[in-house]
N, C-alpha and C. Protein backbone atom coordinates (compact mmCIF):
# COMPACT_ATOMS: atom_id res chain seq x y z
N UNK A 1 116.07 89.27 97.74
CA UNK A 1 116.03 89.76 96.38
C UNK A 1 114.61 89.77 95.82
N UNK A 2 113.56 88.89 96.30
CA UNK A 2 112.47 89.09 95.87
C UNK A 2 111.93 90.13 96.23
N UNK A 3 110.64 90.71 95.68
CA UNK A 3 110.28 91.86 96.18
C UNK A 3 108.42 91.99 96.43
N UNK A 4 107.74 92.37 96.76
CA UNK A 4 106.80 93.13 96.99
C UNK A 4 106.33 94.20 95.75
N UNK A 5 105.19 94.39 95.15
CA UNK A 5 104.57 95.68 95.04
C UNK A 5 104.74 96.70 95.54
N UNK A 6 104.57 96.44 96.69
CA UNK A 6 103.86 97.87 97.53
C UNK A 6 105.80 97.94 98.22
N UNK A 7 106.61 97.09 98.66
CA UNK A 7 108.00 97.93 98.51
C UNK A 7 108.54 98.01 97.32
N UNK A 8 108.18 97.59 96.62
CA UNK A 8 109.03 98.79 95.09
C UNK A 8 108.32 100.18 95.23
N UNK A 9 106.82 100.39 95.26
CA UNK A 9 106.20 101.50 95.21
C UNK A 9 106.77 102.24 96.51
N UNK A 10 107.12 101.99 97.51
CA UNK A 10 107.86 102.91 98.34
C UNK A 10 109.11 103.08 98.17
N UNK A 11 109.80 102.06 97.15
CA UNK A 11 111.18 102.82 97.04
C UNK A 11 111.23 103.60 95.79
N UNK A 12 110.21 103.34 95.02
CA UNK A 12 110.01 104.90 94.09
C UNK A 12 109.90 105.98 94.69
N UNK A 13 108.74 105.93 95.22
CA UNK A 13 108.26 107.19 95.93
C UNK A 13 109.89 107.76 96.79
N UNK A 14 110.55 107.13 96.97
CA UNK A 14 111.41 107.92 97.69
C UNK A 14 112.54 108.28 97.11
N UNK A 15 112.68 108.26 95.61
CA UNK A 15 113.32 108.53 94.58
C UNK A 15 113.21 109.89 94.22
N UNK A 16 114.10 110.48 94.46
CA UNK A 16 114.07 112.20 93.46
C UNK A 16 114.83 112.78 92.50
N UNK A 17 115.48 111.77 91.86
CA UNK A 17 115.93 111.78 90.44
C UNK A 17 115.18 111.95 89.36
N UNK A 18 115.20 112.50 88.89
CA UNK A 18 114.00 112.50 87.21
C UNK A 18 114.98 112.98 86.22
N UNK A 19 115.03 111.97 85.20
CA UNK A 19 113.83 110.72 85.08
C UNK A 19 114.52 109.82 85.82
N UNK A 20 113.97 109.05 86.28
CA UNK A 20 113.97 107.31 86.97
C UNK A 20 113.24 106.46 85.78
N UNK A 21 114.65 105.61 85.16
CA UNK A 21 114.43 104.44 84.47
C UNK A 21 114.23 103.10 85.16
N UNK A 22 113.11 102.95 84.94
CA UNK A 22 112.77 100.94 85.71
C UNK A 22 112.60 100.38 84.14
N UNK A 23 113.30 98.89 84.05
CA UNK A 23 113.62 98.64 82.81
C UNK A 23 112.63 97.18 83.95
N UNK A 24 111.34 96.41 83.26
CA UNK A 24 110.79 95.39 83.80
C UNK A 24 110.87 94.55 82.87
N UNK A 25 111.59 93.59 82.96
CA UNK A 25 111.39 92.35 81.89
C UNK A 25 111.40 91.21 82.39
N UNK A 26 111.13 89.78 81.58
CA UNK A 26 110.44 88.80 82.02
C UNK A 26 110.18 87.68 80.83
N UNK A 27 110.37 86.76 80.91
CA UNK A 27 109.08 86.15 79.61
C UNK A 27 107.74 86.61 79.43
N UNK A 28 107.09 85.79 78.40
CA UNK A 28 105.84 86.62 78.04
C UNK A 28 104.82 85.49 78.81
N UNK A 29 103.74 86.39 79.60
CA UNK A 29 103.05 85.67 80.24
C UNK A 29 103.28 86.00 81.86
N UNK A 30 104.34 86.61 82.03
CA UNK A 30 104.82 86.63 83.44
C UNK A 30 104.07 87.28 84.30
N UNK A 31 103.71 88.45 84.07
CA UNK A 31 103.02 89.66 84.65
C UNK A 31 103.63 90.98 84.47
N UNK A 32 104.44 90.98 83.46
CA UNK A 32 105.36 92.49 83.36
C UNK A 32 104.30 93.56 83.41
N UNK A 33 103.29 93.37 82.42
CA UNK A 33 102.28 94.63 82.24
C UNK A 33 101.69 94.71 83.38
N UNK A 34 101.02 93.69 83.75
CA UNK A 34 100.02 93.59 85.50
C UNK A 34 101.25 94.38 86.27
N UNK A 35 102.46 94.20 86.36
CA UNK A 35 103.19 94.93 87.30
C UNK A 35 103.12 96.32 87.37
N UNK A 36 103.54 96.43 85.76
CA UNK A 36 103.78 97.77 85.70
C UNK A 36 102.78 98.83 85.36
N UNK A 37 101.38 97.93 85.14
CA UNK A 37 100.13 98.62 85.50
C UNK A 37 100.01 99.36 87.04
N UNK A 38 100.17 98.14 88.12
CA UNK A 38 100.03 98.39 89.37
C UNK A 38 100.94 99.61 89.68
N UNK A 39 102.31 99.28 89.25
CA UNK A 39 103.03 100.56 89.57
C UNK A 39 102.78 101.92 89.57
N UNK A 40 101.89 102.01 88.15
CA UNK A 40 101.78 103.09 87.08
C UNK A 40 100.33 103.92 88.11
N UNK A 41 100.18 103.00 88.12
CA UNK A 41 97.85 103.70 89.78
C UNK A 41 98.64 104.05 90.52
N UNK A 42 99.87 103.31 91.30
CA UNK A 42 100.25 104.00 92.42
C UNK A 42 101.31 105.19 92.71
N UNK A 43 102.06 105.31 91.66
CA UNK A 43 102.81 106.33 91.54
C UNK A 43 102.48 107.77 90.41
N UNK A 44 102.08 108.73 90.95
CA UNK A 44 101.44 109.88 90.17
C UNK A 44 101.92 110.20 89.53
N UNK A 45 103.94 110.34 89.20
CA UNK A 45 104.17 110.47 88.15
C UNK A 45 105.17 109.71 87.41
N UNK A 46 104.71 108.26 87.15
CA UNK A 46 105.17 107.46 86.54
C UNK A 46 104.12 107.20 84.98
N UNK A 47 105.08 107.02 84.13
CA UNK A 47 104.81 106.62 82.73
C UNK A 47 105.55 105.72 82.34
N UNK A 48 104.45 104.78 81.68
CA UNK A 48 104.92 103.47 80.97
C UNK A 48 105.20 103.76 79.77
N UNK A 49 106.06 102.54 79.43
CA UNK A 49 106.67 102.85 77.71
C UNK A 49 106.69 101.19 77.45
N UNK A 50 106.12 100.62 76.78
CA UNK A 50 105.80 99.32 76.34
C UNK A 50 106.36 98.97 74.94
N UNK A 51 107.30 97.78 75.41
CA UNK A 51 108.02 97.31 74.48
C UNK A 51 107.66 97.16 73.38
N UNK A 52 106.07 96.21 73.24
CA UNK A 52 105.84 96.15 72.28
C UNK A 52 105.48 97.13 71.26
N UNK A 53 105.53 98.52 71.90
CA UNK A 53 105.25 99.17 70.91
C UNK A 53 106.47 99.45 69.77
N UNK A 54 107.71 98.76 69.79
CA UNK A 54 108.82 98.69 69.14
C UNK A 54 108.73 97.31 68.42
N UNK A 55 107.79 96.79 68.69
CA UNK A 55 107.90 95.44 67.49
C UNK A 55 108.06 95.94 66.16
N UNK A 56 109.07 95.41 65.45
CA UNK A 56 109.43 95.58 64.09
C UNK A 56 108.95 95.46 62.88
N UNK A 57 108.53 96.15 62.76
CA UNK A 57 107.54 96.08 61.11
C UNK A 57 108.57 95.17 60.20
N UNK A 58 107.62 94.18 59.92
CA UNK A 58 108.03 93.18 59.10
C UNK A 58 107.05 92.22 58.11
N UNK A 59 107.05 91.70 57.39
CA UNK A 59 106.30 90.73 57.53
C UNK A 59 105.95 89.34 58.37
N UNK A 60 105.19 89.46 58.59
CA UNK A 60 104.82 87.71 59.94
C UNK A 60 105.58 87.02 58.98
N UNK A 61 105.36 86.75 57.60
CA UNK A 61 105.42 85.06 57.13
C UNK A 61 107.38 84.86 57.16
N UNK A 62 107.73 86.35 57.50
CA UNK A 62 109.27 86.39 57.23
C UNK A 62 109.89 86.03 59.01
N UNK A 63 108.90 86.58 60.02
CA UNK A 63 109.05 86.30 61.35
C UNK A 63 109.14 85.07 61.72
N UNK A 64 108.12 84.45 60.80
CA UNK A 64 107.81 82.96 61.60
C UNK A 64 108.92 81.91 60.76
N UNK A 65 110.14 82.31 59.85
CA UNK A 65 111.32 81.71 59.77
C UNK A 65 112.50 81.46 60.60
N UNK A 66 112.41 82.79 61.61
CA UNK A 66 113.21 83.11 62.43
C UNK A 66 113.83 81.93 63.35
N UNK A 67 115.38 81.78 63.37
CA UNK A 67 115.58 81.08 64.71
C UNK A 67 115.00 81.24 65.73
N UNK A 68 115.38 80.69 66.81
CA UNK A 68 115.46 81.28 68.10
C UNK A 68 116.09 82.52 68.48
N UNK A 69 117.86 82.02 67.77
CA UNK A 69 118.40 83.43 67.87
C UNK A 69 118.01 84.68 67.43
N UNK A 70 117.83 84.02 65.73
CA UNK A 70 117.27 85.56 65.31
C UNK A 70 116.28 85.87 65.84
N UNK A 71 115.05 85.70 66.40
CA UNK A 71 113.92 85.72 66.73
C UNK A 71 114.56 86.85 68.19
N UNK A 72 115.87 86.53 69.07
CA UNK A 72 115.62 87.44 69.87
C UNK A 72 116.34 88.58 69.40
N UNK A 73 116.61 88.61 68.14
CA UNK A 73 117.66 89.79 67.90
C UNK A 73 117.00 90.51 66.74
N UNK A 74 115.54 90.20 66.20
CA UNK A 74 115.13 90.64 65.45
C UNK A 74 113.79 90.86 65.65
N UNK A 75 112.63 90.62 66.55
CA UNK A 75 111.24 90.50 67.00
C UNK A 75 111.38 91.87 67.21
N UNK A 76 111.89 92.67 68.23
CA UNK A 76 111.91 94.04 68.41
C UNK A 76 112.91 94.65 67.76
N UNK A 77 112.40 95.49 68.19
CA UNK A 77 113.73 97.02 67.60
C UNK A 77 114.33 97.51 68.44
N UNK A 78 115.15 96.90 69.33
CA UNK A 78 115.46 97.66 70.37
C UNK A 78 116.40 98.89 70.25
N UNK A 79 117.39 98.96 68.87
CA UNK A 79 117.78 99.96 68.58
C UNK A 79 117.29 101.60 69.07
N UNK A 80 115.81 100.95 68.41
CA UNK A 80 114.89 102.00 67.75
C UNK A 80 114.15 102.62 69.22
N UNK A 81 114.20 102.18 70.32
CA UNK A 81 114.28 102.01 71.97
C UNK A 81 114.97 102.93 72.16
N UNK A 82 116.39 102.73 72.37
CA UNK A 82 117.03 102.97 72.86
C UNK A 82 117.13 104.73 71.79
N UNK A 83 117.77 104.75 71.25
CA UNK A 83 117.51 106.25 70.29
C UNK A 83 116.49 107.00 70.56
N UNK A 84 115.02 106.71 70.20
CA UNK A 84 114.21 107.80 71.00
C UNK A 84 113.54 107.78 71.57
N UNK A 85 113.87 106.86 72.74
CA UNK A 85 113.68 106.92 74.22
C UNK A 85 114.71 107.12 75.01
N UNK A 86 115.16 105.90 75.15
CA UNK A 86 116.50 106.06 76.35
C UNK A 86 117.68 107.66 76.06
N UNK A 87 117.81 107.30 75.19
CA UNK A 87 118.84 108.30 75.07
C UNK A 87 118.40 109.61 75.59
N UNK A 88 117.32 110.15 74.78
CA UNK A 88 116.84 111.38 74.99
C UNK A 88 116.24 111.82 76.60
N UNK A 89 115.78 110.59 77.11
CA UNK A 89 115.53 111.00 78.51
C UNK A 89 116.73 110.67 79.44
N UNK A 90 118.10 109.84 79.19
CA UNK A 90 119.09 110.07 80.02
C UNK A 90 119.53 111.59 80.04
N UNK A 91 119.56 112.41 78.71
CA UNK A 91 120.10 113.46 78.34
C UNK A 91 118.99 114.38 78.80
N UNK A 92 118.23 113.97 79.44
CA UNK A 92 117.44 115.20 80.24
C UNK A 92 115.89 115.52 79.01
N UNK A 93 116.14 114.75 78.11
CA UNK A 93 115.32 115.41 77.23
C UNK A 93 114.02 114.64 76.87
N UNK A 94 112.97 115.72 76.45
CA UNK A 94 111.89 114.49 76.24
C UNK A 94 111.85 113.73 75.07
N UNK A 95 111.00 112.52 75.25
CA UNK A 95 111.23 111.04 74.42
C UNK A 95 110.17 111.15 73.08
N UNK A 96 110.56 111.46 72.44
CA UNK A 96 109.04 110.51 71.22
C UNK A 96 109.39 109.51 70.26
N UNK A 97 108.46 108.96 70.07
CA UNK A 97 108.68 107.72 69.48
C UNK A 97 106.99 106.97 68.35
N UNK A 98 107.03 106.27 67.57
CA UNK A 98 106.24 106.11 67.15
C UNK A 98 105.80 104.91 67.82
N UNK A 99 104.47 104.29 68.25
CA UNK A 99 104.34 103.07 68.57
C UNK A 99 103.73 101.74 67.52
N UNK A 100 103.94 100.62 67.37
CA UNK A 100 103.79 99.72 66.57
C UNK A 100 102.28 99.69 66.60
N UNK A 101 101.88 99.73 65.38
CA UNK A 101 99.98 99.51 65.51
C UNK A 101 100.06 97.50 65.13
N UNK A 102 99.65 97.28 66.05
CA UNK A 102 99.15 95.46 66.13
C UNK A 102 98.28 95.09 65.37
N UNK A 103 97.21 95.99 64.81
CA UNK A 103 96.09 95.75 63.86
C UNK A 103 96.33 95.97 62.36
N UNK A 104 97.06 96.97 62.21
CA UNK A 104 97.44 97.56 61.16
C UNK A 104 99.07 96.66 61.01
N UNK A 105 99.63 96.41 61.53
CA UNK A 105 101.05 95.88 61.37
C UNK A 105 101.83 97.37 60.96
N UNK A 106 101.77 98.36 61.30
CA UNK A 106 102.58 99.40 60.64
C UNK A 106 102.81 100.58 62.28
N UNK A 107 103.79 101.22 62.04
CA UNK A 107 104.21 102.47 63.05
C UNK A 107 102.80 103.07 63.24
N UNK A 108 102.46 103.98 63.86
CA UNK A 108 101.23 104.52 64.16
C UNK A 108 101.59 105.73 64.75
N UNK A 109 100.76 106.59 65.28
CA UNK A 109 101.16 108.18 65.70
C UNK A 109 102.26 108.10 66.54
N UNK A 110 102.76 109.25 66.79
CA UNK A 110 104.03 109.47 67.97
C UNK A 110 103.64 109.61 69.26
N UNK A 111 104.32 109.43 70.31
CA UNK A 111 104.04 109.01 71.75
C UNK A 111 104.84 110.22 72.09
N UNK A 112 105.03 110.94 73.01
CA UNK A 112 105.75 111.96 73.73
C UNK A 112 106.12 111.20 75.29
N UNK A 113 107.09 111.35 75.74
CA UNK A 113 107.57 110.99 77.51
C UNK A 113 108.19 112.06 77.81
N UNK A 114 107.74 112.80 78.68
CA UNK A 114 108.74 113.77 79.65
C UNK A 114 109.97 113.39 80.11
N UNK A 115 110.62 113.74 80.30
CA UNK A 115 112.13 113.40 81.05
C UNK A 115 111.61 113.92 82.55
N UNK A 116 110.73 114.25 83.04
CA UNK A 116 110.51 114.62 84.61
C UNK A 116 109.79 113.80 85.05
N UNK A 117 109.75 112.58 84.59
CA UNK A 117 108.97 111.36 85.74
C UNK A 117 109.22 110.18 85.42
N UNK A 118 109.01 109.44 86.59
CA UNK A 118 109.49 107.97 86.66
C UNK A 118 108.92 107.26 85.26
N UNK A 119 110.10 106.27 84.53
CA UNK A 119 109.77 105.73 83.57
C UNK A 119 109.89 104.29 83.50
N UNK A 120 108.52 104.05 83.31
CA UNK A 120 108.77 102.30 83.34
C UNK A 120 108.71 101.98 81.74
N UNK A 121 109.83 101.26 81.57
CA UNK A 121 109.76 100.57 79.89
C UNK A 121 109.78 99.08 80.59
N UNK A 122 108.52 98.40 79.91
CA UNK A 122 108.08 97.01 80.13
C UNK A 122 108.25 96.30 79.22
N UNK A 123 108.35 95.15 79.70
CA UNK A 123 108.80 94.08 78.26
C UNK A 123 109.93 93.35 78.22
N UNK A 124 109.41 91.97 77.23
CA UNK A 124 110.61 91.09 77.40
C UNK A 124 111.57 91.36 76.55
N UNK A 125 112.84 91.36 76.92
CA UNK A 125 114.19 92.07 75.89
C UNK A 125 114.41 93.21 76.41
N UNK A 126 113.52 93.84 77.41
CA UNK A 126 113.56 95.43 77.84
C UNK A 126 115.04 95.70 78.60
N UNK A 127 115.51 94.58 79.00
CA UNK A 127 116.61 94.71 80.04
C UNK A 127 117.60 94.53 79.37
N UNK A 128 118.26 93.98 78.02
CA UNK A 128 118.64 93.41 77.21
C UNK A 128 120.21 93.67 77.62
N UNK A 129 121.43 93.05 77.10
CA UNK A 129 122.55 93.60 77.55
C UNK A 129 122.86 95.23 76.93
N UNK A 130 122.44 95.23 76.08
CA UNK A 130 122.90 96.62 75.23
C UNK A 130 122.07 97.51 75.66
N UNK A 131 120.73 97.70 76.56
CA UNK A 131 120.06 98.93 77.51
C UNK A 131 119.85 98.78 78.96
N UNK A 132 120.53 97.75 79.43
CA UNK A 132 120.51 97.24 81.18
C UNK A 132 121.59 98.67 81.66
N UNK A 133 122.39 99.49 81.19
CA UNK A 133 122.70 100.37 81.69
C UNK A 133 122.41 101.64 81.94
N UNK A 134 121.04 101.97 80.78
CA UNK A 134 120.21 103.30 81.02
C UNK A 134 119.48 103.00 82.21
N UNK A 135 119.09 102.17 82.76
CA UNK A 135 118.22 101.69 83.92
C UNK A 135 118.55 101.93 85.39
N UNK A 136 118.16 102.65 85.74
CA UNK A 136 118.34 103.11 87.29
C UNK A 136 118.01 101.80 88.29
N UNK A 137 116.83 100.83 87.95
CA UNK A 137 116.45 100.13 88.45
C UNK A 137 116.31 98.50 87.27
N UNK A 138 116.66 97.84 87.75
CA UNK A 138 115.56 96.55 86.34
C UNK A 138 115.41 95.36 87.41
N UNK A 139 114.51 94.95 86.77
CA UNK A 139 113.05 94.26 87.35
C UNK A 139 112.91 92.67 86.61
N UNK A 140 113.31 91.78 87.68
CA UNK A 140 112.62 90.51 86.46
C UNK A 140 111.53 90.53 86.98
N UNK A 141 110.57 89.47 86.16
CA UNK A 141 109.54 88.99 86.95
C UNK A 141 109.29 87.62 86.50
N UNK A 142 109.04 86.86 87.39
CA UNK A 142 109.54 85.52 87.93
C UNK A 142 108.10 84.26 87.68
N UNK A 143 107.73 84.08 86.86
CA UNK A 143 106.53 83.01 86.96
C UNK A 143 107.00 81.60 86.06
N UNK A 144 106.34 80.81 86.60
CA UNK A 144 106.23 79.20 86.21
C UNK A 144 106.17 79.21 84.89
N UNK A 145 106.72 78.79 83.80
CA UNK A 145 106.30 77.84 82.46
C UNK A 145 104.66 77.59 82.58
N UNK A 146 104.28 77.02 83.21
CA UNK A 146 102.94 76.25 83.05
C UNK A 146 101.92 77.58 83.49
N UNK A 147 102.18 78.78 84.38
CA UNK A 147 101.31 79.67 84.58
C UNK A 147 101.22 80.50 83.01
N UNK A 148 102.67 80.67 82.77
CA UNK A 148 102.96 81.70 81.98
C UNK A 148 102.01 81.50 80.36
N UNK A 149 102.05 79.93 80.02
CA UNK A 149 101.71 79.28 78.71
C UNK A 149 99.91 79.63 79.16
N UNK A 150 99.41 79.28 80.04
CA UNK A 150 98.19 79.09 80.74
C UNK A 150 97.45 80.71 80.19
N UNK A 151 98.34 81.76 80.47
CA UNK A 151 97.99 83.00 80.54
C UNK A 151 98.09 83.28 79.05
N UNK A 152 99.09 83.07 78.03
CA UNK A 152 99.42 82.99 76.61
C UNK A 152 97.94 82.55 75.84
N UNK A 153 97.54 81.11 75.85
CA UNK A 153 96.54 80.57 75.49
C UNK A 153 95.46 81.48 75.94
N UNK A 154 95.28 82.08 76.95
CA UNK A 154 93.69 82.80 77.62
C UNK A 154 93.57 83.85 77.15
N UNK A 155 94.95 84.71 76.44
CA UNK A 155 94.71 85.44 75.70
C UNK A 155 93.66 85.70 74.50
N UNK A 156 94.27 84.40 73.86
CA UNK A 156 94.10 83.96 72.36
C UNK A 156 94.06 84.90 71.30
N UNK A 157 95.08 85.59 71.67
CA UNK A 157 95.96 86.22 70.44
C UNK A 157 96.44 85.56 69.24
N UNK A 158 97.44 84.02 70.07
CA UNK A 158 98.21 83.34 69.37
C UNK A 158 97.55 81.41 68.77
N UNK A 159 98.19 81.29 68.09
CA UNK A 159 98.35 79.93 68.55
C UNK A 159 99.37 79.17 69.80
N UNK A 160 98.98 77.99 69.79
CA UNK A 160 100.18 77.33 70.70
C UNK A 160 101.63 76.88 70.11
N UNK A 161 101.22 76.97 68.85
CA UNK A 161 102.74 76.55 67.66
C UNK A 161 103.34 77.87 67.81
N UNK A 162 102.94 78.90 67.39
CA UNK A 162 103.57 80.31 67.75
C UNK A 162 103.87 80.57 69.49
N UNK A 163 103.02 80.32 69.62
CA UNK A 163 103.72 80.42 70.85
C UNK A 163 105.12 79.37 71.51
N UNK A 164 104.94 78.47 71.09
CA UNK A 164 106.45 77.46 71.45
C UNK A 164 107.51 78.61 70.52
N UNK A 165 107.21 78.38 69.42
CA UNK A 165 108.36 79.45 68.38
C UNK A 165 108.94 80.71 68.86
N UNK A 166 107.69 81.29 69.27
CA UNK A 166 108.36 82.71 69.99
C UNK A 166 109.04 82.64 71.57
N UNK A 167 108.33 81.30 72.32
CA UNK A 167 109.16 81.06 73.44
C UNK A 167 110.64 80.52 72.87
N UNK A 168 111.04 80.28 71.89
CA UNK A 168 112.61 79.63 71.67
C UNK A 168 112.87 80.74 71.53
N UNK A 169 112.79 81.76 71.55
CA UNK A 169 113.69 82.86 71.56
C UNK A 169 113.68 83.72 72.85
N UNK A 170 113.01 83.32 73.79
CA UNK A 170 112.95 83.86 74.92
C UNK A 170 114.01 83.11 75.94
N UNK A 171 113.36 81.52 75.61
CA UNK A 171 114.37 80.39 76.29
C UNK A 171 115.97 80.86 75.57
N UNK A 172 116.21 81.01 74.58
CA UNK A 172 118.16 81.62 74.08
C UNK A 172 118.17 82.93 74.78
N UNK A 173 117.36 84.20 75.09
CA UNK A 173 117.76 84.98 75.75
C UNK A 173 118.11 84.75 76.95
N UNK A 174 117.08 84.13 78.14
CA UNK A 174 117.40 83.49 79.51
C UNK A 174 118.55 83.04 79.58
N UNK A 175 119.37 81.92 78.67
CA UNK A 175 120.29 81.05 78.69
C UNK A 175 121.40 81.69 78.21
N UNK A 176 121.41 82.58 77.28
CA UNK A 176 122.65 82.90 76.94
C UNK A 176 122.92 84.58 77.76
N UNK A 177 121.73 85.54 78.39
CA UNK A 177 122.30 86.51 78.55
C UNK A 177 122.01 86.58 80.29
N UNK A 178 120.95 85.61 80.76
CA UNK A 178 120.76 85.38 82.39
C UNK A 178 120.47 86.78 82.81
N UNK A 179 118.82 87.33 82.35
CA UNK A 179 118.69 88.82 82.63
C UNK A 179 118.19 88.49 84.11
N UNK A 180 117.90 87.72 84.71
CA UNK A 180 117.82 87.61 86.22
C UNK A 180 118.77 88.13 87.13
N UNK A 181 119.77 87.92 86.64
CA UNK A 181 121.13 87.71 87.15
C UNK A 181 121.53 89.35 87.48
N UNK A 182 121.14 89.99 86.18
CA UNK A 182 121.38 91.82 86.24
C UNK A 182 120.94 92.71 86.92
N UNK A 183 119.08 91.53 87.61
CA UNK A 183 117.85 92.68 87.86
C UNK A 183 118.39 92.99 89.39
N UNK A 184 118.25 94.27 89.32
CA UNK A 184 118.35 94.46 91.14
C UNK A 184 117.35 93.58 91.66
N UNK A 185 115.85 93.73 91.43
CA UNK A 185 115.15 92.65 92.19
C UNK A 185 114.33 91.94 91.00
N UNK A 186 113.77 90.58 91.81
CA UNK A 186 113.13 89.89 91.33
C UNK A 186 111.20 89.88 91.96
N UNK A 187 110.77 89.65 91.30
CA UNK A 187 109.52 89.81 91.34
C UNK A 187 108.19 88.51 91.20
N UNK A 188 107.58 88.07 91.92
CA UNK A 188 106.74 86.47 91.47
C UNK A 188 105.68 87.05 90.90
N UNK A 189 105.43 86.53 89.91
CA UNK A 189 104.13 86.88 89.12
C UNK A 189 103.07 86.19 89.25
N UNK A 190 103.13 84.98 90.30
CA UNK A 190 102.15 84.38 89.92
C UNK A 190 101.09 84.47 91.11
């Protein structure tokens, strides 16, 4: 069940369905993006679609109240995913969507996706129970607590208090929905 890079990239390549949904998710820290970077150089016509660009316009000071639970049922929009993305490229059609500006905290220009090439949507929640079935393929990816926090901090995006906070909502997704369990393969990130 584990997998390789370079055999996922040959079992794309030998894919002639379009679109091809790969749904990659993971905790944060894992390597979802490093993956689906690598994927994205080696396959000519694959396009990424990044979760976070569905983070939910909100206010932070209203985020950082959040349970755990709410925190995984409210951090993204996955609704807002699934409507104009998924849908429109199961239905053959192309995707647009606005992406979340991180600097600005607000929606930002529209993104366009073809429905004629492999589509990787990355991100944690990406696999979620309510879009694990648009997915032709889904992907965990598999790293240590201690790599994952290691990589969080080197960022320094966050703090380490935010970061425990936003991991309790990652730890209730793992535990209550076991997206490992769904992925055709698993993946080591570290």
């Amino acid at each position: 069940m584990f997998n390789s890079i370079s055999s996922i990239v040959q079992e794309l390549q030998a894919v002639t369905k379009r679109p091809y949904l790969v749904g990659i998710d993971g905790r944060s820290g894992a390597g979802k993006s490093i993956l689906s970077h690598r994927l994205h150089e080696q396959l000519t016509d694959a396009v990424v679609v990044h979760k976070d660009d569905f983070y939910r316009v909100m206010d932070e000071a209203v985020r950082a109240t959040f349970s755990a639970e709410q925190g995984y049922y409210r951090y993204f929009d996955w609704q807002r995913l699934e409507q104009q993305v998924l849908l429109p490229l199961t239905a053959q059609q192309t995707a647009r969507y606005q992406r979340y500006d991180w600097v600005k905290e607000e929606l930002a220009e529209t993104i366009e996706v073809s429905s004629t090439n492999i589509i990787i949507v990355e991100g944690v929640y990406s696999t979620r129970p309510e879009l694990t079935h648009y997915y032709d393929l889904c992907i965990w990816v598999e790293t240590s607590e201690t790599e994952r926090f290691r990589r969080q901090i080197a960022r320094g995006e966050n703090t380490s208090e935010w970061i425990q906070h936003w991991a309790a909502a990652e730890i209730f997704y793992v535990a209550n929905f076991r997206p490992s369990r769904s992925a055709h393969m698993i993946v080591v990130g570290e």
